[in-house]
Protein backbone atom coordinates (compact mmCIF):
# COMPACT_ATOMS: atom_id res chain seq x y z
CA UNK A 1 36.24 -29.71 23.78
CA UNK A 2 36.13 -26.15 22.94
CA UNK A 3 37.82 -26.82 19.75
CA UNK A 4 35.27 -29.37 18.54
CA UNK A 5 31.98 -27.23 19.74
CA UNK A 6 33.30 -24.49 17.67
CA UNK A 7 33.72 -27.05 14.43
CA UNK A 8 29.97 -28.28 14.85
CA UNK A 9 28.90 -24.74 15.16
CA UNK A 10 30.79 -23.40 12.61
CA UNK A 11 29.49 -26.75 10.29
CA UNK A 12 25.87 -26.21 11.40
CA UNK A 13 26.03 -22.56 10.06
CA UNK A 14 27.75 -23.74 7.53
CA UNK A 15 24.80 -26.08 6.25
CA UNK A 16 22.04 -23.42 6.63
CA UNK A 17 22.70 -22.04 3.19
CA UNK A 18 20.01 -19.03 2.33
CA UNK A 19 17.87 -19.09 -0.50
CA UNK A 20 19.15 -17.55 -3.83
CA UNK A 21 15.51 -15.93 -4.42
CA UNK A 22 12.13 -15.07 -2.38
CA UNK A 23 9.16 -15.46 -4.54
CA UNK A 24 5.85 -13.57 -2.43
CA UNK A 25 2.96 -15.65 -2.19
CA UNK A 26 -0.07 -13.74 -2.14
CA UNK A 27 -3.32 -15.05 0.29
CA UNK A 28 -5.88 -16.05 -2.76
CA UNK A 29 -6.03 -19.17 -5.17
CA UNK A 30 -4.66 -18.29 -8.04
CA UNK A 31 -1.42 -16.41 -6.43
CA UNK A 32 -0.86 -19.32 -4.19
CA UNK A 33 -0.60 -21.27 -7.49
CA UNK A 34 1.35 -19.14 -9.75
CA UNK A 35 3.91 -18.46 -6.99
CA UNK A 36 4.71 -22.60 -5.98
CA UNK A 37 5.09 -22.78 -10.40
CA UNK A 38 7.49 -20.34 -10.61
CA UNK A 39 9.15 -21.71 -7.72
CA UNK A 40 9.57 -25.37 -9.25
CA UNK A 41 10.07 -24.25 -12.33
CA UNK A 42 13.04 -21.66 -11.89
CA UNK A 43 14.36 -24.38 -9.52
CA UNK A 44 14.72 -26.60 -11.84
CA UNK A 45 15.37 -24.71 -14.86
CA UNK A 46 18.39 -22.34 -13.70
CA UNK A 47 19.09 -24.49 -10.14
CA UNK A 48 18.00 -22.15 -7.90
CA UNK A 49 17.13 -22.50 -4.08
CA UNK A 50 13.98 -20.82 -4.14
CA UNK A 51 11.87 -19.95 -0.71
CA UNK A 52 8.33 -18.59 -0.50
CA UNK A 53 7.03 -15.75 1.87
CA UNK A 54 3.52 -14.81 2.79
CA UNK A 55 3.38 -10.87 2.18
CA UNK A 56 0.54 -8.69 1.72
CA UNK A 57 0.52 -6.52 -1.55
CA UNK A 58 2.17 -3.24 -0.81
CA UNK A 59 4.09 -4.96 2.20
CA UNK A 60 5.42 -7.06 -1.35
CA UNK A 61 6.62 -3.48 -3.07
CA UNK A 62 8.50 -2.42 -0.17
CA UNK A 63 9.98 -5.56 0.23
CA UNK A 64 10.99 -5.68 -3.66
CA UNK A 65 12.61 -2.24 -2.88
CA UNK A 66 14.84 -3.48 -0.52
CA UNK A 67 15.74 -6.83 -1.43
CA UNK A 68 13.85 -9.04 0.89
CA UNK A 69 11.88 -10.09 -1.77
CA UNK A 70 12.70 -11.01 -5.76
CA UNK A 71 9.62 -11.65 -7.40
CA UNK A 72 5.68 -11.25 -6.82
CA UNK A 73 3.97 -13.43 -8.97
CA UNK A 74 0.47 -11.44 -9.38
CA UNK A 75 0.24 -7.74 -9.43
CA UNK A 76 -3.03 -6.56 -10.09
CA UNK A 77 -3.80 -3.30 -12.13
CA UNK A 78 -5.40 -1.06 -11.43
CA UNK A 79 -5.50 -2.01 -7.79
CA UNK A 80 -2.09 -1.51 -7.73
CA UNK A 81 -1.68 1.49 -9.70
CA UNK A 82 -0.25 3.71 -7.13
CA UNK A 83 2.26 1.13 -6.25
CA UNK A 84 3.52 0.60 -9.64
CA UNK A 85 3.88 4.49 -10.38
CA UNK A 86 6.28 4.60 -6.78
CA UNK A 87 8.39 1.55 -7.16
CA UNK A 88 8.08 0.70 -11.09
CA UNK A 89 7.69 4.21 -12.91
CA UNK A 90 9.48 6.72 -10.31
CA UNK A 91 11.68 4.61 -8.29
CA UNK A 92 12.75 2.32 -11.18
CA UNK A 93 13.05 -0.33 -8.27
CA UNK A 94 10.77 -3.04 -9.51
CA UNK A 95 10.00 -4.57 -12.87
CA UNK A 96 6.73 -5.77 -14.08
CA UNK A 97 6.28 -8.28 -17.08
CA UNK A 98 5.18 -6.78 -19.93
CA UNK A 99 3.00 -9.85 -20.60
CA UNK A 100 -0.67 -9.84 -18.53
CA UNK A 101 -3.08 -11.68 -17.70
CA UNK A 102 -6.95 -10.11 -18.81
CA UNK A 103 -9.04 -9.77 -15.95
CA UNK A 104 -12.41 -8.47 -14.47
CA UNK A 105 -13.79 -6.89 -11.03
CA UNK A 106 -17.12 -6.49 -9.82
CA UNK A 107 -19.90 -7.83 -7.88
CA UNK A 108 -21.81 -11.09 -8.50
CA UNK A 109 -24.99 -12.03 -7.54
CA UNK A 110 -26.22 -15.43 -6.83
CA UNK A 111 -29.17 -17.19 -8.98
CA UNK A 112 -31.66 -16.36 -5.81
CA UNK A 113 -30.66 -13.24 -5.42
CA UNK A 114 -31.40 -12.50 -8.86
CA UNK A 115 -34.48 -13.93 -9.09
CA UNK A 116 -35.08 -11.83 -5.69
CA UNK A 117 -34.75 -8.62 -7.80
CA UNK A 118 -31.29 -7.76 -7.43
CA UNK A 119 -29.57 -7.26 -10.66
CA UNK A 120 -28.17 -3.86 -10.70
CA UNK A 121 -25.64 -2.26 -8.54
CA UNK A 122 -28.68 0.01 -7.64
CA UNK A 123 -30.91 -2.49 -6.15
CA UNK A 124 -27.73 -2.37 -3.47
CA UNK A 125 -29.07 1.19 -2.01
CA UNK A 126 -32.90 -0.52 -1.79
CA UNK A 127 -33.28 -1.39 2.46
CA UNK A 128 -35.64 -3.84 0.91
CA UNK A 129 -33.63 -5.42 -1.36
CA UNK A 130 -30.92 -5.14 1.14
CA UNK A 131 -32.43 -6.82 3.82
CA UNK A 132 -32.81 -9.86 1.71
CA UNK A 133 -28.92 -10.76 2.20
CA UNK A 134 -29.39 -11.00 5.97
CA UNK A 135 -27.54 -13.57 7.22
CA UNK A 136 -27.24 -12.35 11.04
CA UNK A 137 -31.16 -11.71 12.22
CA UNK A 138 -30.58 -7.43 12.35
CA UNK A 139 -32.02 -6.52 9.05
CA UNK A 140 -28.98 -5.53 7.50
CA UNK A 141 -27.28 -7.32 4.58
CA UNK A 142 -23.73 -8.32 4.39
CA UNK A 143 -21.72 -7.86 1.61
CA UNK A 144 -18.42 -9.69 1.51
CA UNK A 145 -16.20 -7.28 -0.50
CA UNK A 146 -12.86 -9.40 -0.03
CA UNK A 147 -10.11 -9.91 2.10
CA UNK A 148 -8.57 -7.02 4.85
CA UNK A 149 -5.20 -7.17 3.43
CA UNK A 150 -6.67 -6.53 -0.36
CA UNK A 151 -6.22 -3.12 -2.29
CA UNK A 152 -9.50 -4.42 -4.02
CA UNK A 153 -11.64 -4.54 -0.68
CA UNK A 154 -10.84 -1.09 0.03
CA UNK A 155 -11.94 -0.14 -3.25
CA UNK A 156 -14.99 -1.96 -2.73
CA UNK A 157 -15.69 0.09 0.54
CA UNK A 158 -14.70 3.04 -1.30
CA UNK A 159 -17.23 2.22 -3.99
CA UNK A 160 -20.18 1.05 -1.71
CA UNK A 161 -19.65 4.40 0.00
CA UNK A 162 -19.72 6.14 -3.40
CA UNK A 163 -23.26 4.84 -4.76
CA UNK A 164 -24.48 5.10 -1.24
CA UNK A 165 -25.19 0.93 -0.14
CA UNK A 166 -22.95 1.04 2.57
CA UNK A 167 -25.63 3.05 4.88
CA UNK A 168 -27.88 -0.08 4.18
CA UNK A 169 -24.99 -3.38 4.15
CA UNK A 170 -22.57 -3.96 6.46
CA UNK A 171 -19.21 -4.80 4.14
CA UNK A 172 -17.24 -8.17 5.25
CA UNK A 173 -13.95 -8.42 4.97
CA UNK A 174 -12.62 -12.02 5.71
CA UNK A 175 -10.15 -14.59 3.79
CA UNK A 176 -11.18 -15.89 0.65
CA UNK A 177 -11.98 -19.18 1.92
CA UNK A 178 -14.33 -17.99 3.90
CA UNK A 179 -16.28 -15.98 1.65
CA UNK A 180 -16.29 -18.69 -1.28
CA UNK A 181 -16.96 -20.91 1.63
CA UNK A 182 -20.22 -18.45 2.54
CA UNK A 183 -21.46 -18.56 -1.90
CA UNK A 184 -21.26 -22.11 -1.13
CA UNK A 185 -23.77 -22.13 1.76
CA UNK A 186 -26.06 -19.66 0.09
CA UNK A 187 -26.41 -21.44 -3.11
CA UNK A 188 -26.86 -24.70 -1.04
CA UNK A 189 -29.82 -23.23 1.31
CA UNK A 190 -31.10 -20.82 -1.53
CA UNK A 191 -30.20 -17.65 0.13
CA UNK A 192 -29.81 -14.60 -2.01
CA UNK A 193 -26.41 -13.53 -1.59
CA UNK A 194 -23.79 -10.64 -3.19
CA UNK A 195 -20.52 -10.27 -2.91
CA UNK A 196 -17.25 -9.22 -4.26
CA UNK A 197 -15.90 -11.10 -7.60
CA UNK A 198 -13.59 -11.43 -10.18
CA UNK A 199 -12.36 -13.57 -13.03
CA UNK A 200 -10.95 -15.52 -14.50
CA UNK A 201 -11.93 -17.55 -10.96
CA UNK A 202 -13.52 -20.98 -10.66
CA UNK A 203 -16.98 -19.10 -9.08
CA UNK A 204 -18.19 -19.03 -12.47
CA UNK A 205 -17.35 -22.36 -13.58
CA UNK A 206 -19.01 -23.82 -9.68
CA UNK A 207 -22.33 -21.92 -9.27
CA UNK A 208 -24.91 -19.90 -11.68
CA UNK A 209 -23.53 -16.09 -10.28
CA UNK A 210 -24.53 -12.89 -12.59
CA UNK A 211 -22.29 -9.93 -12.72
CA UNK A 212 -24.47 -7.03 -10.89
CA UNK A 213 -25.22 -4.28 -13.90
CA UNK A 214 -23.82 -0.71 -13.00
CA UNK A 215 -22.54 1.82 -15.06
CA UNK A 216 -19.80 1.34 -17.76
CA UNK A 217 -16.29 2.80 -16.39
CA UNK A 218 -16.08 6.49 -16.27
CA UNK A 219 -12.46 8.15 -15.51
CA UNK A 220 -13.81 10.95 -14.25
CA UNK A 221 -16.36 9.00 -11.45
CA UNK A 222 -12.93 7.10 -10.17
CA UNK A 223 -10.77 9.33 -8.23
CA UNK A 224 -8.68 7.08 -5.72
CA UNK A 225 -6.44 9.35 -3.55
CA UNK A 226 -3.36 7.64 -2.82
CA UNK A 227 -2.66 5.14 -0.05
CA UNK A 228 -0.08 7.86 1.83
CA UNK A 229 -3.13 9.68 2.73
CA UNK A 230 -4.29 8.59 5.90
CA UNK A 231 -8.04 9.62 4.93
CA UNK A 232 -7.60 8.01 1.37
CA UNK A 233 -10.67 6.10 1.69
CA UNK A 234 -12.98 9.01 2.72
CA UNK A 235 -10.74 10.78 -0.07
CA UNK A 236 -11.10 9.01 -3.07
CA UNK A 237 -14.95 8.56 -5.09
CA UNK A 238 -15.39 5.23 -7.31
CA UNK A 239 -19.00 5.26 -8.84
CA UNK A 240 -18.88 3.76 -11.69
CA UNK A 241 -17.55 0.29 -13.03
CA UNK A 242 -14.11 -0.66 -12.62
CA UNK A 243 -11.58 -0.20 -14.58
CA UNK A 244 -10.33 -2.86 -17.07
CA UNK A 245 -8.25 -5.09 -14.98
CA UNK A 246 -5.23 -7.11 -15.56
CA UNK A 247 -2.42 -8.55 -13.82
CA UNK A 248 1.69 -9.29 -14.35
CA UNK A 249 4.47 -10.80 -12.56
CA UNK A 250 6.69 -8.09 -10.84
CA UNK A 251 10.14 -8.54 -10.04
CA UNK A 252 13.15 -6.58 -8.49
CA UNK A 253 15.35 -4.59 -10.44
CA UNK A 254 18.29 -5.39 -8.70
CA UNK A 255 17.54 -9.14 -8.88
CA UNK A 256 16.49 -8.42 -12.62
CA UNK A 257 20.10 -7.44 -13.49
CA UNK A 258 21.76 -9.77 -11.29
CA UNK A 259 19.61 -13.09 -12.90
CA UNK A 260 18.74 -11.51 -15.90
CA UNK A 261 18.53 -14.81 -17.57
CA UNK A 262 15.37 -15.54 -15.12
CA UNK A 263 14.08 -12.20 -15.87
CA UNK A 264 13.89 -12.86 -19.25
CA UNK A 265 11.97 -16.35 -18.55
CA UNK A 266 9.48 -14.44 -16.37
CA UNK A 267 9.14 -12.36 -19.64
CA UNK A 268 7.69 -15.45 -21.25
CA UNK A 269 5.44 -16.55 -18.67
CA UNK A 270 2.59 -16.76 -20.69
CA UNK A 271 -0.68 -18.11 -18.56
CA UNK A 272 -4.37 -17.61 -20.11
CA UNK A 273 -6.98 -16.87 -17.85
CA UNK A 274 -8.77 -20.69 -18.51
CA UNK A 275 -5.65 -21.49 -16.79
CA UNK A 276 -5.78 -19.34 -13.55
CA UNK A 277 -9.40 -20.79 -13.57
CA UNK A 278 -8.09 -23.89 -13.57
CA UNK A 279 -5.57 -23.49 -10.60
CA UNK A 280 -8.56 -21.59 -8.43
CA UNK A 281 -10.37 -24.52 -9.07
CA UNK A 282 -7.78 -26.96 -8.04
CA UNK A 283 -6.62 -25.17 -5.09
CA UNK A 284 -10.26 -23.87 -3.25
CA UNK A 285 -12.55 -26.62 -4.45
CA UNK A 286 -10.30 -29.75 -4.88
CA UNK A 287 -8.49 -28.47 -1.82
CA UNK A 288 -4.71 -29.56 -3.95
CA UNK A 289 -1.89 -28.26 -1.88
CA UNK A 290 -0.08 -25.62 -3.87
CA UNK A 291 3.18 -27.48 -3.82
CA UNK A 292 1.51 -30.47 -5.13
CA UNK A 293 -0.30 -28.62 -7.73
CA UNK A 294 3.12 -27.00 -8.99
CA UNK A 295 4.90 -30.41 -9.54
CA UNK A 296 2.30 -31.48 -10.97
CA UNK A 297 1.57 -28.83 -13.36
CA UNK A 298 5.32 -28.19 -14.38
CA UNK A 299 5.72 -32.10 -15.24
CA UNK A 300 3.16 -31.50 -17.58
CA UNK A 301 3.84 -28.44 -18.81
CA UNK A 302 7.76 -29.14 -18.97
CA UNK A 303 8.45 -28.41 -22.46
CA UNK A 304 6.58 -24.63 -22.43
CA UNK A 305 8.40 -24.02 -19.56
CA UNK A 306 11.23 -25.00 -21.56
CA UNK A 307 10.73 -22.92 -23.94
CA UNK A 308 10.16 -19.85 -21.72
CA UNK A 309 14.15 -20.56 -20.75
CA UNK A 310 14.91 -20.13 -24.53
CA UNK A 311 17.11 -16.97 -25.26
């Protein structure tokens, strides 16, 4: 009896075979997307067992350091800036494709709360103005400036502290859904509303939203102190516009050299931002699982992702 517990305990361990790679998979859209494509596409171009993990940005570098993780399939600059300069340009431990994606950061205005008089990143700091994106009864606006676990939210706190709104908005920080889910409602009811954007995302394609006017990027008006400084928020000074903003696929070095035939395809991964529209669209609005979407997308896409396998 002994004899045959130990065989089907020794054959169950047997058959719990771990993945060969961990792909992150970041909590917005367009992430969510990218990460299931690369999944069914390295699967079935090099025949790899390929899991996903939820992970939070910089939770994603560590992990890349140490191995838990192989590849993060959207790394945005310059959220991520101090990351990169750790892990990529000091500690040489992760890789990022040289290949980006263009991309934009701001805040967006809906059509009412244009035609309210907000159209500047000024109008923010009027308790007027302000009050008009209420949504609770206390005379305060809300500004949803992205999600708790995003570099970018912090920024946005950082910057709303900078050009002085954040004495007259309270600044939301809740999942995606749920602040798409909030433009929604606002354009519905015709309730001004502001909140955090950026592009390429399917906000632009779904409602009339204006960028909010501020001034152009200035180097010297966006000093963000680094993340190891526990006061980095009250630290750092962003009043100006952001930076011009891109993102890449990361991956770790040590997985790099050890596949460095799937390195060389994420090289070649070459999505346009009509695209990442496109997958926002299909995930948040259509409400496509990811894992559906990525079959889907790589069956039609099967001979580019072909030729991103090419030597």
């Amino acid at each position: 009896m002994l004899a045959a517990m130990t065989f089907i305990l020794s054959g169950a361990a047997h058959g719990v075979q771990a993945a060969d790679l961990v792909i992150a998979v970041p909590n917005w859209p367009s992430g969510q997307a990218t990460a299931n494509i690369l999944k069914v596409a390295i699967g079935k171009t090099f025949g790899l067992e390929v899991d996903l993990r939820e992970m939070g940005e910089l939770n994603a570098f560590a992990a890349l350091e140490t191995g838990e993780l192989d590849i993060h399939p959207e790394v945005w600059r310059p959220n991520l800036d101090a990351a990169i300069e750790k892990y990529v340009d000091e500690k040489k431990a992760v890789v990022l494709a040289k290949r980006a994606v263009p991309a934009w950061q701001g805040l967006c205005a809906t059509e009412d709360a244009e035609k309210a008089g907000i159209k500047s990143i000024k109008d923010l700091s009027d308790p007027q103005k302000g009050a008009l994106l209420d949504t609770d009864g206390d005379g305060r606006g809300e500004l949803w400036i992205g999600a708790a676990t995003w570099t970018s939210a912090s920024i946005e706190r950082i910057r709303a502290l900078s050009y002085g709104y954040a004495k007259n908005l309270a600044l939301v920080e809740t999942e995606e859904d749920v602040g798409m889910a909030a433009v929604d409602a606002a354009v519905a009811t015709s309730r001004p509303m502001v909140f955090a954007c950026y592009a390429p995302h399917n906000v632009f394609e779904l409602h009339k939203v204006t960028r909010l006017k501020e001034p152009a990027y200035d180097p010297a008006q966006w000093k963000i102190a680094p993340g190891s400084d526990p006061l980095w928020i009250e630290h750092s000074k962003a009043d100006s516009a952001w930076p011009p903003s891109e993102f890449h696929i990361g991956w770790s070095a040590s997985f790099g050299q050890k596949h460095a035939d799937v390195a060389a395809f994420l090289e070649k991964v070459d999505l346009t931002p009509e695209e990442v529209t496109m997958m926002t669209y299909a995930l948040q609005v259509e409400r496509q699982p990811p894992a559906d979407y990525a079959e889907k997308w790589v069956a039609e896409n099967a001979a580019r992702v072909k030729g991103w396998a090419k030597p």
